[in-house]
N, C-alpha and C. Protein backbone atom coordinates (compact mmCIF):
# COMPACT_ATOMS: atom_id res chain seq x y z
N UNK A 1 -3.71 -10.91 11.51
CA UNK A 1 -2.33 -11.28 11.37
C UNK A 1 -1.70 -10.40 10.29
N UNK A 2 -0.61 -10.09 10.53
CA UNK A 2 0.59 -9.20 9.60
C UNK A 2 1.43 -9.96 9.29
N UNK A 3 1.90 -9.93 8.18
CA UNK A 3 3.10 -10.83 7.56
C UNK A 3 4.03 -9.88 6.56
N UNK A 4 5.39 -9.67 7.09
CA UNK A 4 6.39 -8.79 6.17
C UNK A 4 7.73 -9.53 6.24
N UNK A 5 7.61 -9.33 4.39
CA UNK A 5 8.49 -9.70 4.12
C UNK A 5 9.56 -8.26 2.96
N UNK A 6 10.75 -9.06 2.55
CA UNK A 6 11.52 -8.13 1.83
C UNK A 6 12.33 -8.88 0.50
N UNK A 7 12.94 -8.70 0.37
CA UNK A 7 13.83 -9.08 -0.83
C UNK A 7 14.17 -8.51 -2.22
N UNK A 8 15.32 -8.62 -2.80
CA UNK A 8 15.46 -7.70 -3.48
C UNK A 8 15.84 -8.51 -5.16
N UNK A 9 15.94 -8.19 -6.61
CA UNK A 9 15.78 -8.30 -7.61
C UNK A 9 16.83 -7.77 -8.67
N UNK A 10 17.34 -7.66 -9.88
CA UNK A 10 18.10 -6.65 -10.31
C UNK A 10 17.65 -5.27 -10.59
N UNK A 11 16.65 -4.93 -10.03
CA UNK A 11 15.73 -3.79 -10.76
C UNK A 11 15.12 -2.89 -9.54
N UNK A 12 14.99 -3.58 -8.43
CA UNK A 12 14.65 -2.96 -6.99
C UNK A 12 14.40 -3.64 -5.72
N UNK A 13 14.54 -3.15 -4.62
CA UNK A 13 14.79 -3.78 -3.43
C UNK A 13 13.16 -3.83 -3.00
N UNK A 14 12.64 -4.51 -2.13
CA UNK A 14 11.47 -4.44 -1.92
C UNK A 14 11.01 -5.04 -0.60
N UNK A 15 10.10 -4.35 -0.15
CA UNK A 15 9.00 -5.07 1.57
C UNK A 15 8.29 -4.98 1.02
N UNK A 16 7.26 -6.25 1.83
CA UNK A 16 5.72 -6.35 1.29
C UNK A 16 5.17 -6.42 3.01
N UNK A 17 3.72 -5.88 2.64
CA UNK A 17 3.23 -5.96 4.30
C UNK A 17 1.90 -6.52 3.49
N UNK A 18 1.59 -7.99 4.05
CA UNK A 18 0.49 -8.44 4.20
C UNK A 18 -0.44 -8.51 5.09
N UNK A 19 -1.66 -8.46 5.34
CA UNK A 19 -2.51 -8.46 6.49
C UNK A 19 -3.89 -10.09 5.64
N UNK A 20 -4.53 -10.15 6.69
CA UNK A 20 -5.56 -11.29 6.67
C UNK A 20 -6.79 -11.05 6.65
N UNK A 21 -7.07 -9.71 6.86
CA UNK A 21 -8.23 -8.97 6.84
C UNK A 21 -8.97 -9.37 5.80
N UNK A 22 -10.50 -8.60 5.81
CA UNK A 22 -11.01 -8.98 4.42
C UNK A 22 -11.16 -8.44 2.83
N UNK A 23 -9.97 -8.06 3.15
CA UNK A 23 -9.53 -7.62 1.50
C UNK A 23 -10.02 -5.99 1.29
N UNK A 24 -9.49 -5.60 0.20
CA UNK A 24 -10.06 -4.94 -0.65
C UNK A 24 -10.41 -5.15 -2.02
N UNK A 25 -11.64 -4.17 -2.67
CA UNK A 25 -12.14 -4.42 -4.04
C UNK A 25 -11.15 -3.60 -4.43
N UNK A 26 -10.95 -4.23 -6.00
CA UNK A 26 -9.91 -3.42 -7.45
C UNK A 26 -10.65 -2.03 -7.40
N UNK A 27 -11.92 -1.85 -7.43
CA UNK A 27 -13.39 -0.62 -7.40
C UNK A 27 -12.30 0.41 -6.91
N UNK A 28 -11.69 -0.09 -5.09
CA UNK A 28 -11.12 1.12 -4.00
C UNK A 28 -10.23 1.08 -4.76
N UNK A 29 -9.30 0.99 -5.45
CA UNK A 29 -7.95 1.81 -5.75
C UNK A 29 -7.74 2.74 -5.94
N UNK A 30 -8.59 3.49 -6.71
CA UNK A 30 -8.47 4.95 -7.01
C UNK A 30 -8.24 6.18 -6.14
N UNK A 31 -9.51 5.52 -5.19
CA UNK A 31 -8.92 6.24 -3.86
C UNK A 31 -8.39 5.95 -2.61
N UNK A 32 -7.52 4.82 -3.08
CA UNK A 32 -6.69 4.42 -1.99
C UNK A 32 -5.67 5.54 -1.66
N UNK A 33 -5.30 6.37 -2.89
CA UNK A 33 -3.94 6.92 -2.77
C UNK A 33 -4.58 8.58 -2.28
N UNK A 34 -5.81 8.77 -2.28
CA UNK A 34 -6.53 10.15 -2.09
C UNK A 34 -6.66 10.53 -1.13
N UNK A 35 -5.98 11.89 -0.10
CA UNK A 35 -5.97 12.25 1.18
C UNK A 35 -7.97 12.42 1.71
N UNK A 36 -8.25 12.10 2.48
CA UNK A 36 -9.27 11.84 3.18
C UNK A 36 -10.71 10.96 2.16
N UNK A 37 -10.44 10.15 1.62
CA UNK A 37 -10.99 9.37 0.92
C UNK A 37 -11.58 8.54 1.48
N UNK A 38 -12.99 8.70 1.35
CA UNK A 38 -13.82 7.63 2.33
C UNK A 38 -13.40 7.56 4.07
N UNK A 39 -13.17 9.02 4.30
CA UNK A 39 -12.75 9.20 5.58
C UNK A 39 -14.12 9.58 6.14
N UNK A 40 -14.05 8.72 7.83
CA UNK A 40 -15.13 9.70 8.23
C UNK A 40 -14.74 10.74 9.12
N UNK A 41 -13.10 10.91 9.06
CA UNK A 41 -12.57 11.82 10.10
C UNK A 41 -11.86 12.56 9.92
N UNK A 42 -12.06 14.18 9.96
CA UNK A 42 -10.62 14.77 9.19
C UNK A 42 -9.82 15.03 9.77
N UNK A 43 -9.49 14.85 10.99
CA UNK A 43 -8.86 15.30 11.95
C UNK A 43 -7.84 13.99 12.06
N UNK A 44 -7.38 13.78 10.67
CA UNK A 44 -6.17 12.66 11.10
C UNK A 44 -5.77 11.25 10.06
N UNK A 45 -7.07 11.21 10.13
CA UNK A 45 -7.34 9.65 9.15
C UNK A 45 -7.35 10.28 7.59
N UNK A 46 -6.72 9.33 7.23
CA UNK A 46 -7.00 9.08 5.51
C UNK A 46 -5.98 9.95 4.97
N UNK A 47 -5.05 9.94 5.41
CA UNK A 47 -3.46 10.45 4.93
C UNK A 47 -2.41 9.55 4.91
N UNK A 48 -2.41 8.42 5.32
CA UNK A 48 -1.15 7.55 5.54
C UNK A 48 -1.20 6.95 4.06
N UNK A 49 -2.02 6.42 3.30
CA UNK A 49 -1.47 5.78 1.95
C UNK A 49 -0.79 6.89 1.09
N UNK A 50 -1.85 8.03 1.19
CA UNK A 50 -1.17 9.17 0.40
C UNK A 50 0.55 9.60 0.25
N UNK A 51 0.58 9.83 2.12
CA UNK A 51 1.72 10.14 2.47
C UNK A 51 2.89 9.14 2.18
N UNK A 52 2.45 7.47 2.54
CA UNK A 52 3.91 6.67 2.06
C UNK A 52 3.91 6.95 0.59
N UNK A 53 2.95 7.03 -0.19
CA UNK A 53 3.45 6.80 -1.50
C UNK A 53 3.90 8.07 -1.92
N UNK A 54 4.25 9.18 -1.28
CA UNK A 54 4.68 10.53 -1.55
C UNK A 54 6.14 10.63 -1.37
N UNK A 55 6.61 10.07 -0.23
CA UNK A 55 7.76 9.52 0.63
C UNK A 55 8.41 9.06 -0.87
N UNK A 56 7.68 7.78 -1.42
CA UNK A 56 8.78 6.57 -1.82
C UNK A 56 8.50 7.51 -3.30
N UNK A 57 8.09 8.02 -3.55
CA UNK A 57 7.85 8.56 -4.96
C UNK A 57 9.76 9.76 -4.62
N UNK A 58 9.61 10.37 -3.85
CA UNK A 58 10.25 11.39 -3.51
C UNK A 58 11.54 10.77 -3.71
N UNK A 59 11.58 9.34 -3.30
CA UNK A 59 12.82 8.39 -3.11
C UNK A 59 13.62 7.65 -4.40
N UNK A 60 12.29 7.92 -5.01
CA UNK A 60 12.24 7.25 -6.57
C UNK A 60 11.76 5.96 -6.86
N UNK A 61 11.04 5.69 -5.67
CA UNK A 61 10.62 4.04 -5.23
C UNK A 61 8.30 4.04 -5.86
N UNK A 62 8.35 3.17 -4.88
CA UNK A 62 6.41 3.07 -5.80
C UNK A 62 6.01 2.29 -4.74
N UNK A 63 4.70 2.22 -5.09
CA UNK A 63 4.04 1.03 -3.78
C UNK A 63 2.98 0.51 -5.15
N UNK A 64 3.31 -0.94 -5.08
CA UNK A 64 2.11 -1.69 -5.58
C UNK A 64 1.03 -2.89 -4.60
N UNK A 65 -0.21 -2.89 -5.25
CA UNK A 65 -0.58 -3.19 -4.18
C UNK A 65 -1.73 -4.25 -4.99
N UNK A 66 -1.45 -5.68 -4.33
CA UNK A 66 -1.90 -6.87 -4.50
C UNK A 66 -2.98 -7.04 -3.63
N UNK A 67 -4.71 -6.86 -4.35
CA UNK A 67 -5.77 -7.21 -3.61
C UNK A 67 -6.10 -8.66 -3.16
N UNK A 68 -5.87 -9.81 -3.75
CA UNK A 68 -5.68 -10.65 -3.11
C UNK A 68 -7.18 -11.54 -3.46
N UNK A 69 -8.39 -10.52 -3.57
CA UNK A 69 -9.74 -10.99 -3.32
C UNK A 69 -10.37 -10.26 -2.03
N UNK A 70 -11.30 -10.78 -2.46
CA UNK A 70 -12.27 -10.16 -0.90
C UNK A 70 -12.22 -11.51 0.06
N UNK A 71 -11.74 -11.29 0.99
CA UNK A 71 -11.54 -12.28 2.50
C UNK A 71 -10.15 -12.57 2.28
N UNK A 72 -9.12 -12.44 1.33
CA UNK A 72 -8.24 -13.05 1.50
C UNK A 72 -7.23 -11.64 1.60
N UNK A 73 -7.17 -11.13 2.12
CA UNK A 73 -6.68 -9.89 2.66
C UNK A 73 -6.07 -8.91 1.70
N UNK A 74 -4.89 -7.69 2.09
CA UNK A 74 -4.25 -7.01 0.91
C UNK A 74 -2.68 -7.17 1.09
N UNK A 75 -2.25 -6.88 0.06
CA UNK A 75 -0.58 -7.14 0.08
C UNK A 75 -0.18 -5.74 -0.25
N UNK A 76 0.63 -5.05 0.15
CA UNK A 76 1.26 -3.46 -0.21
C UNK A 76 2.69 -3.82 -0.53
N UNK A 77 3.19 -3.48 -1.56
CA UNK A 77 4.27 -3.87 -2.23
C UNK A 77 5.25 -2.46 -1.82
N UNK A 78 6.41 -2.15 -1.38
CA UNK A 78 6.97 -1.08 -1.39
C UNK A 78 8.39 -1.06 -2.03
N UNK A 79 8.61 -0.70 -3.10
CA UNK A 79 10.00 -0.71 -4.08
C UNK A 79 10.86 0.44 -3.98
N UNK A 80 11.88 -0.34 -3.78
CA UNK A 80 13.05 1.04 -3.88
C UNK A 80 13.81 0.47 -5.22
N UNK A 81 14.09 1.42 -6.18
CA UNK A 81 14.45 1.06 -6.93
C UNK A 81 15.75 0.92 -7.15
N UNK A 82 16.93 0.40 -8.21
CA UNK A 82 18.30 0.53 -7.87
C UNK A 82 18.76 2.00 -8.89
């Protein structure tokens, strides 16, 4: 299951995309944001975190990202700022 939501703050506008999956460890962050990181494929995979957070950086925006625990899925925070 996917769950997105949005809403905005005095400081920045924001979507969150939740999933139900089984989480990620705090450990992966480092290379969450690293083009082919723990890829087993180079021909494609392991560029999309890189690339949104390149996008929203470019935009002046950020992605934070709420692990949640292990089984209780991940939350990706995406901010545009004002």
């Amino acid at each position: 299951m996917i769950e997105v939501d949005s809403g905005e703050n005095p400081m920045y506008s924001w979507i969150s995309v939740r999933d139900s999956g089984i989480g990620m460890d705090k450990t992966e962050y480092a290379a969450l944001f690293k083009r082919f990181e723990n890829s087993t494929n180079e021909n494609g995979f392991g560029i999309g975190m890189p690339l949104a957070l390149s996008i929203l950086k470019g935009q002046g925006g950020d992605i934070d990202v709420d692990f949640g625990g292990m089984g209780e899925g991940t939350t990706f925070i995406l901010k545009f700022f004002k």
